[in-house]
Protein backbone atom coordinates (compact mmCIF):
# COMPACT_ATOMS: atom_id res chain seq x y z
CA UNK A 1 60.79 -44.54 10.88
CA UNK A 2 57.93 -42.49 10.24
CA UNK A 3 56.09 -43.09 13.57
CA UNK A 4 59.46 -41.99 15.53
CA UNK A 5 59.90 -39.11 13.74
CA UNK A 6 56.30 -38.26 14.55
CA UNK A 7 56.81 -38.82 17.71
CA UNK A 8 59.84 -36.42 18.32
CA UNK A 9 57.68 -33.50 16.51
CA UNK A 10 55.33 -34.25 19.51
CA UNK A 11 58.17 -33.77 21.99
CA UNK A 12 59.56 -30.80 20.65
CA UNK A 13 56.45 -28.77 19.17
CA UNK A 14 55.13 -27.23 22.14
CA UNK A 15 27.78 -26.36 20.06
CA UNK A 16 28.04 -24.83 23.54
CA UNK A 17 31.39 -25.47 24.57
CA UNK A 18 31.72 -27.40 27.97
CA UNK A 19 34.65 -25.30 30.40
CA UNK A 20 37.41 -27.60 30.29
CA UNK A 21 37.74 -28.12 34.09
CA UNK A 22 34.24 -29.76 33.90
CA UNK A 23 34.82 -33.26 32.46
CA UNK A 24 32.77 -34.28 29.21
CA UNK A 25 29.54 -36.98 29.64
CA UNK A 26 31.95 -40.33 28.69
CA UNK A 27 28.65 -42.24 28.65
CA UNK A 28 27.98 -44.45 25.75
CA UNK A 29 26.47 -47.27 24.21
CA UNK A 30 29.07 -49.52 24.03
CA UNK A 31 28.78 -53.20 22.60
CA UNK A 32 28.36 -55.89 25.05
CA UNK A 33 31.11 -57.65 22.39
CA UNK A 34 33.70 -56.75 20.42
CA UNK A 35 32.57 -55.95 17.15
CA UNK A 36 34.51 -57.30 13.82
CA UNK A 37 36.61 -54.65 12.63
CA UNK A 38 36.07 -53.35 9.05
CA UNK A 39 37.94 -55.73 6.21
CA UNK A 40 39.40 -52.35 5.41
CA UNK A 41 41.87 -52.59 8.18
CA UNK A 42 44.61 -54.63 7.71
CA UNK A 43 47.83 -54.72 9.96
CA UNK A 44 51.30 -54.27 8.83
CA UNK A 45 52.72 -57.23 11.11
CA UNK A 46 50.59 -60.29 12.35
CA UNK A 47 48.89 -59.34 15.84
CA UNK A 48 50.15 -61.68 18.82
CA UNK A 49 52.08 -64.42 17.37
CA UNK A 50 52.29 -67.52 19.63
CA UNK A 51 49.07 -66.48 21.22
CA UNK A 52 47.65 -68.90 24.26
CA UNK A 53 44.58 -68.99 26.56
CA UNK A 54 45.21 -69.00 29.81
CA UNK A 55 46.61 -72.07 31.10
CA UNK A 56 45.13 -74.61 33.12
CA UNK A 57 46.21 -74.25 37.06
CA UNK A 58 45.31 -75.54 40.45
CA UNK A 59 43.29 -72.98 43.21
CA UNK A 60 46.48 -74.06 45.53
CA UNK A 61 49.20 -72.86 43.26
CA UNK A 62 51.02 -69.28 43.68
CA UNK A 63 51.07 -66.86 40.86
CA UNK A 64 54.38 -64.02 40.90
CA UNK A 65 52.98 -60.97 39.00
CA UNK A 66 55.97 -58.91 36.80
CA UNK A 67 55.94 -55.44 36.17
CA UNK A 68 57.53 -55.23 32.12
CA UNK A 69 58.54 -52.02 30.65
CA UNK A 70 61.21 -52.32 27.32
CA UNK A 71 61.62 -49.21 24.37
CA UNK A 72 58.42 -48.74 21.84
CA UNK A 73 58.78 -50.51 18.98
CA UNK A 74 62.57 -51.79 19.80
CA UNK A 75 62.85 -54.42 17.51
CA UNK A 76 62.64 -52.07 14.34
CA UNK A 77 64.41 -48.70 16.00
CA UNK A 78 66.49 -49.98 18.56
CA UNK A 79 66.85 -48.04 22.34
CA UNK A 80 65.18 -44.45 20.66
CA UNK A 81 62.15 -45.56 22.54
CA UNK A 82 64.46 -45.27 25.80
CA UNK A 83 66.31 -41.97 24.95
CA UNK A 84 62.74 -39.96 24.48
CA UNK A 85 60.85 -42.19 27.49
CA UNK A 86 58.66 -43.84 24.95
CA UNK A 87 57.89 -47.37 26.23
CA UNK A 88 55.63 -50.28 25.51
CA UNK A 89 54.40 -52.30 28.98
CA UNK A 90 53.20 -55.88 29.88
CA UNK A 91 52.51 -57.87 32.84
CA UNK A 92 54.93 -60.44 33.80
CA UNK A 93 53.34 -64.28 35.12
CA UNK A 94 54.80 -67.30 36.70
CA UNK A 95 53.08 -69.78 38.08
CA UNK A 96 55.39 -70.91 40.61
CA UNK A 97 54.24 -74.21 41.47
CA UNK A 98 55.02 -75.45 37.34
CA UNK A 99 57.65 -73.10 36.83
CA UNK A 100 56.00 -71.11 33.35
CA UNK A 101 55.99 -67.88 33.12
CA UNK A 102 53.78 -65.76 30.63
CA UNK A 103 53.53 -62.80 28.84
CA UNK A 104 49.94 -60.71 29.58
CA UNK A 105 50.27 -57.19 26.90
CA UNK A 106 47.59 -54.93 24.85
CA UNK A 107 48.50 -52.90 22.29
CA UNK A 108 46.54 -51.89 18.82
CA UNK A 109 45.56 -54.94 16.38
CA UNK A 110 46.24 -52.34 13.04
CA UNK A 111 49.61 -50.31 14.88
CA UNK A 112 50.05 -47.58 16.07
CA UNK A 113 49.11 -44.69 13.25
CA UNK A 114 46.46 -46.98 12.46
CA UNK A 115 44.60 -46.97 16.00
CA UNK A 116 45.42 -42.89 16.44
CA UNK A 117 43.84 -41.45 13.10
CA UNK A 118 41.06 -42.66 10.31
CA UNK A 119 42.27 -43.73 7.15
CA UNK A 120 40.23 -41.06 4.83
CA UNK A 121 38.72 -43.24 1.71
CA UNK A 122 38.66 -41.97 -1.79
CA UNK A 123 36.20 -42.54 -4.48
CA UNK A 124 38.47 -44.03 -6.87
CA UNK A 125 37.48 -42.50 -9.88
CA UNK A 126 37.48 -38.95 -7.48
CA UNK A 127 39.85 -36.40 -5.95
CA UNK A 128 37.57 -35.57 -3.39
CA UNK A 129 38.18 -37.57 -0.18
CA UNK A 130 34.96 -39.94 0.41
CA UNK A 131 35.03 -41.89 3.72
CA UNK A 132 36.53 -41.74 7.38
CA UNK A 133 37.28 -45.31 8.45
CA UNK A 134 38.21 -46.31 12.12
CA UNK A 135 40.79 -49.04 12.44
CA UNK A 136 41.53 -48.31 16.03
CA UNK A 137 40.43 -51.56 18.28
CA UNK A 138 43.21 -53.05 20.39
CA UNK A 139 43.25 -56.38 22.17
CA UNK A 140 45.18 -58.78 24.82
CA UNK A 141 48.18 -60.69 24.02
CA UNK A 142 48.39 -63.68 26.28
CA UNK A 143 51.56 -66.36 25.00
CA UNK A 144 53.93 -68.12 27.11
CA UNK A 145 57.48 -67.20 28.09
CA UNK A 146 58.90 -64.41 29.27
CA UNK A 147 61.94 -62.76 27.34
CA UNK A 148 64.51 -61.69 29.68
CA UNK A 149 66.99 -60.11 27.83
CA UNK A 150 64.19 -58.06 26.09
CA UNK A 151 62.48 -56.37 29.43
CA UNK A 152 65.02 -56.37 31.31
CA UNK A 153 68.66 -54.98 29.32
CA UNK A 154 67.00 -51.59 28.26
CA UNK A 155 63.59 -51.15 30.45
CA UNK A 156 62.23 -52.39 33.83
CA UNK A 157 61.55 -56.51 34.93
CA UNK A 158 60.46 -56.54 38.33
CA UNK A 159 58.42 -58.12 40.74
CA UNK A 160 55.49 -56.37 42.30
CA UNK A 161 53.28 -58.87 44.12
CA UNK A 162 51.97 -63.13 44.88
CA UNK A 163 48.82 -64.12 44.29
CA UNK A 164 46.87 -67.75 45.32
CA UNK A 165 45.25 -69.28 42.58
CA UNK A 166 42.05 -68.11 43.74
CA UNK A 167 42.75 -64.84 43.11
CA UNK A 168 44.26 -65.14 39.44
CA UNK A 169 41.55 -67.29 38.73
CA UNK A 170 39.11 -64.30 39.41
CA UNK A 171 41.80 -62.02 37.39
CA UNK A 172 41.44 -64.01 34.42
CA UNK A 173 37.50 -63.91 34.05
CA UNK A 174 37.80 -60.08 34.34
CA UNK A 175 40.00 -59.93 31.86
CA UNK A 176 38.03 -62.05 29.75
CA UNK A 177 35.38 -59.97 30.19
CA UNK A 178 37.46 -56.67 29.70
CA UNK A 179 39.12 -57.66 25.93
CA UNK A 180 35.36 -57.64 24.74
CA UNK A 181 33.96 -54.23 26.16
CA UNK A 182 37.47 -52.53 26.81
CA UNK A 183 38.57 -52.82 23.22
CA UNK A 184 39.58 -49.11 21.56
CA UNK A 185 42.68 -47.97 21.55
CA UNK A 186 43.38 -44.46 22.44
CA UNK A 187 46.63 -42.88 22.27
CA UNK A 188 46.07 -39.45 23.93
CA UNK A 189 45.08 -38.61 27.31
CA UNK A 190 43.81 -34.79 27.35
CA UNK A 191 43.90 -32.52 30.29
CA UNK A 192 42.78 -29.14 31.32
CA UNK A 193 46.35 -28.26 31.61
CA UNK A 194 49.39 -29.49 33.13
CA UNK A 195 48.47 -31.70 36.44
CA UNK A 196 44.96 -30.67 35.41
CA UNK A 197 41.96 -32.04 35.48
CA UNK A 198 41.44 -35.21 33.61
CA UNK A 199 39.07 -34.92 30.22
CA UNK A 200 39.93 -38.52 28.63
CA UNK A 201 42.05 -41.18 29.64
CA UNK A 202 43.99 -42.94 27.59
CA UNK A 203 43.39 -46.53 26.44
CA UNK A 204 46.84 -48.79 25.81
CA UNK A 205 48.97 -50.35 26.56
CA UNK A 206 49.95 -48.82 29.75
CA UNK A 207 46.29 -48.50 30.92
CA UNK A 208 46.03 -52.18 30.57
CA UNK A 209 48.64 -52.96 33.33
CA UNK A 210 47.25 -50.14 35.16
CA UNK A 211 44.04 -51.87 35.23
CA UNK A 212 45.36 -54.98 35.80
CA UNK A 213 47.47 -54.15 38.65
CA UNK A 214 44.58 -51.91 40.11
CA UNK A 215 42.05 -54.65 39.87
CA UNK A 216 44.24 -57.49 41.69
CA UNK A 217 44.47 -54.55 44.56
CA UNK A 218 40.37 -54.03 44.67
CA UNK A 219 40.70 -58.32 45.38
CA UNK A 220 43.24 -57.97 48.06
CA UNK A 221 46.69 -58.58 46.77
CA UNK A 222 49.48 -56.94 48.60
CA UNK A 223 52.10 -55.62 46.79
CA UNK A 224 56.04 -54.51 46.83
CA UNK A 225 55.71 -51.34 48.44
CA UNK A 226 59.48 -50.57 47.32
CA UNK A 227 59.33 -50.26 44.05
CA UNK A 228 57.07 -47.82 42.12
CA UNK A 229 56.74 -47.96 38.55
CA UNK A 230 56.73 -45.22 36.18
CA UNK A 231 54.28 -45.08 32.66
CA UNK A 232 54.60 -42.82 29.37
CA UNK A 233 51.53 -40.91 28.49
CA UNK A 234 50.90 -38.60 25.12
CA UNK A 235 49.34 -35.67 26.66
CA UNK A 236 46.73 -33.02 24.70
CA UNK A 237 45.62 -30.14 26.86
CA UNK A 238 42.58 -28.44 25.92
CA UNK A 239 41.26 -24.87 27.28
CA UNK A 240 37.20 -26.04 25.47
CA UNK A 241 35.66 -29.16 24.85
CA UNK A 242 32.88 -28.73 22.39
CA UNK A 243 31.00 -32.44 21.95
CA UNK A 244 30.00 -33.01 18.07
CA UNK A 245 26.36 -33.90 18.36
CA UNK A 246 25.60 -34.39 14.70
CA UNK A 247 29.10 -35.74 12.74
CA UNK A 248 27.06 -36.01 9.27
CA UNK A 249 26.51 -32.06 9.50
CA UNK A 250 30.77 -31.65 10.68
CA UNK A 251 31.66 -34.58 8.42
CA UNK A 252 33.68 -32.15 5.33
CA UNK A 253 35.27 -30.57 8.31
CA UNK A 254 36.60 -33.91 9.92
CA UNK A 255 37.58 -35.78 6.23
CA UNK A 256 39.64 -32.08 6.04
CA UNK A 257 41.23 -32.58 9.42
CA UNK A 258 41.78 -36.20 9.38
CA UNK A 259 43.09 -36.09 5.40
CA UNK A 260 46.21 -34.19 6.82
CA UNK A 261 47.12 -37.53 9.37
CA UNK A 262 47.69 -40.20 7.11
CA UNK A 263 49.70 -43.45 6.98
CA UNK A 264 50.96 -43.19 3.54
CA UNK A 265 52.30 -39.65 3.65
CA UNK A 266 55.90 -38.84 3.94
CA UNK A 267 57.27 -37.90 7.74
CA UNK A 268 58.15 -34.19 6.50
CA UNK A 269 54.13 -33.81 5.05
CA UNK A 270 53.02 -34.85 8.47
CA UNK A 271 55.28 -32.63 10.46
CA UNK A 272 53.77 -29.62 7.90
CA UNK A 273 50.58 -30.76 9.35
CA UNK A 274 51.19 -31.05 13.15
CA UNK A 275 52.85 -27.80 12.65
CA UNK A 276 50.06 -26.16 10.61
CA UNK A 277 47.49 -27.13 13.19
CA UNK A 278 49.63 -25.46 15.98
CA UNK A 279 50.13 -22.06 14.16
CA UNK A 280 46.66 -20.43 13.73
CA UNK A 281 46.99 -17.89 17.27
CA UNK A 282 43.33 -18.45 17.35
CA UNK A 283 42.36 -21.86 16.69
CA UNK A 284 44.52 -24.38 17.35
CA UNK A 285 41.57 -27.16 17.10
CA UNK A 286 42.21 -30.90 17.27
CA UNK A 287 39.41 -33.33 16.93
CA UNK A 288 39.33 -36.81 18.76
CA UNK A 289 37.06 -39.54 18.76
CA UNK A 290 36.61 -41.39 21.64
CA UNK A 291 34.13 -44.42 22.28
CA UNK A 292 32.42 -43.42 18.62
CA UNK A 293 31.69 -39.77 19.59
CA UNK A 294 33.77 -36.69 18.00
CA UNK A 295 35.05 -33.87 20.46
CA UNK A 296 35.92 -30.26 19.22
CA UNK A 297 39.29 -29.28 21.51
CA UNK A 298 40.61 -25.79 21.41
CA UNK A 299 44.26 -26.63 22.40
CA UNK A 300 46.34 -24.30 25.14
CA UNK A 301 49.94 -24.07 25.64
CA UNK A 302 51.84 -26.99 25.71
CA UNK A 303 49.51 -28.40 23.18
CA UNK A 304 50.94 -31.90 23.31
CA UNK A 305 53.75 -33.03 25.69
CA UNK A 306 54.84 -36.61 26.63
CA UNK A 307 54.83 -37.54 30.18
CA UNK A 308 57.00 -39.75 32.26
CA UNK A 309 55.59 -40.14 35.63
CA UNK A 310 55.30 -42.37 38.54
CA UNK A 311 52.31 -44.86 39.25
CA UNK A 312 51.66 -45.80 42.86
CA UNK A 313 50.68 -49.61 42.67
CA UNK A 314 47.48 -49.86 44.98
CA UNK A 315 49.20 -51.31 47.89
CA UNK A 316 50.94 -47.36 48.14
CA UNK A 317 47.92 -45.51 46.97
């Protein structure tokens, strides 16, 4: 329950720095592959169970792509996910030709808390907090079958565009390609303000069908120009973004930060922190990593709101 309780606080709580309508350099060295993640991290519940690769399929056959939107987490807290517009998406496949259908998601490999803030590392035989650890990679699902009843009783199951063979074909060596480079998770997207300017997108599970759906409309598909389908997104506005060039000199300041978002602490201690952050009139300072860089953001009103909004799919863009 933790998570969703964390969750609701975020609904309900409303260097040279670089102007925060002027979007931060996002350029970085990132590995070719997917790097092992540290033996520290270790997941709660087993990532992907019943996991495929892609099927074998003829250039000829027909491919039905599914948009699939159900509650977060709804097999441990029910519709809540619904009620606040807090949803976990996937892409939908059936070959038509055979008759199987598939399941295409991303989400975090270590959950949720996990993937959003370091675990801070003790010296055992110490007080003083020792480490910042990163267990925030996330990864493709691919298995076969579609569940029905899941998608489609409390969230969205519908159709948004055919593809030939061809095409999927070409889909599936992108995404290949994208589970070894596109592989961080990233749970906030942070604007200038409200309908601002974009600073960082997000990277989950939403982005991934997103990309996907984007990407078959750069190759030509043509899709349902009736329906549009709507994403969550956990948004962070930021007035400054101040880029930390040197983390070693910053790194007491981060282990102080971080050491107030932890797993193991009780729902009430983490609300004490969110809330503690928020208070200071003149600070107000959150610190994200994104593609292994630290940022420095001065937060303005809202702070952090979650977002509901449309998506045009690329036929209606």
């Amino acid at each position: 329950m933790r998570v969703a309780f964390v969750l609701c606080s975020f609904l309900f709580l409303g260097a040279l720095a670089i102007p925060a309508h002027l979007p931060p350099s996002l350029n970085v060295d990132r590995p070719k592959t997917r790097p092992p993640s540290p033996s520290f991290c270790q997941a709660m519940f087993p990532f992907c169970p019943g996991q495929m690769p892609f099927p074998s399929f003829e250039d000829e056959d027909t491919w039905e792509i599914w948009h699939l939107q159900a509650p977060v987490w709804e097999f441990k807290f029910g519709d809540l996910g619904k009620r606040l517009n807090v949803w976990h998406d996937a892409v939908g496949l059936k070959n038509i030709r055979t008759g199987l259908n598939y399941t295409m998601e991303w989400y975090e490999l270590f959950q949720f808390f996990n993937c959003t803030f370091p675990h801070v590392v003790r010296d055992p035989g110490s007080w003083v907090a020792d480490d910042i650890i990163w267990c925030n990679q996330g990864a493709m699902c691919f298995r076969p079958g579609i569940d029905d009843r899941h998608w489609y009783e409390n969230g969205t199951m519908a159709k948004v565009a055919e593809v030939p063979g061809t095409m999927f074909r070409r889909l599936t060596e992108y995404l290949k390609s994208d589970n070894q480079t596109d592989f961080i998770y990233q749970a906030f997207t942070v604007r200038d303000k409200p309908n601002g300017n974009l600073l960082f997108p997000s990277h989950d599970c939403a982005d991934f069908s997103q990309r996907t759906f984007n990407k078959l409309g750069q190759m030509g598909a043509k899709f349902n120009t009736s329906f549009v389908p709507r994403f969550d997104r956990l948004e962070m506005y930021a007035a400054e973004v101040e880029e930390i060039t040197d983390p070693d000199s910053m790194r007491s300041t981060l282990v102080e930060f971080y050491d107030a978002f932890q797993a193991h602490q009780s729902p009430l201690q983490l609300i004490r922190s969110l809330i503690s952050m928020l208070a200071d009139a003149e600070e107000k300072l959150f610190y994200l990593y994104v593609d292994f860089k630290y940022y420095k953001l001065r937060l303005r009103h809202p702070y952090i709101k979650m977002v509901y909004a449309p998506f045009p799919l690329p036929s209606q863009q």
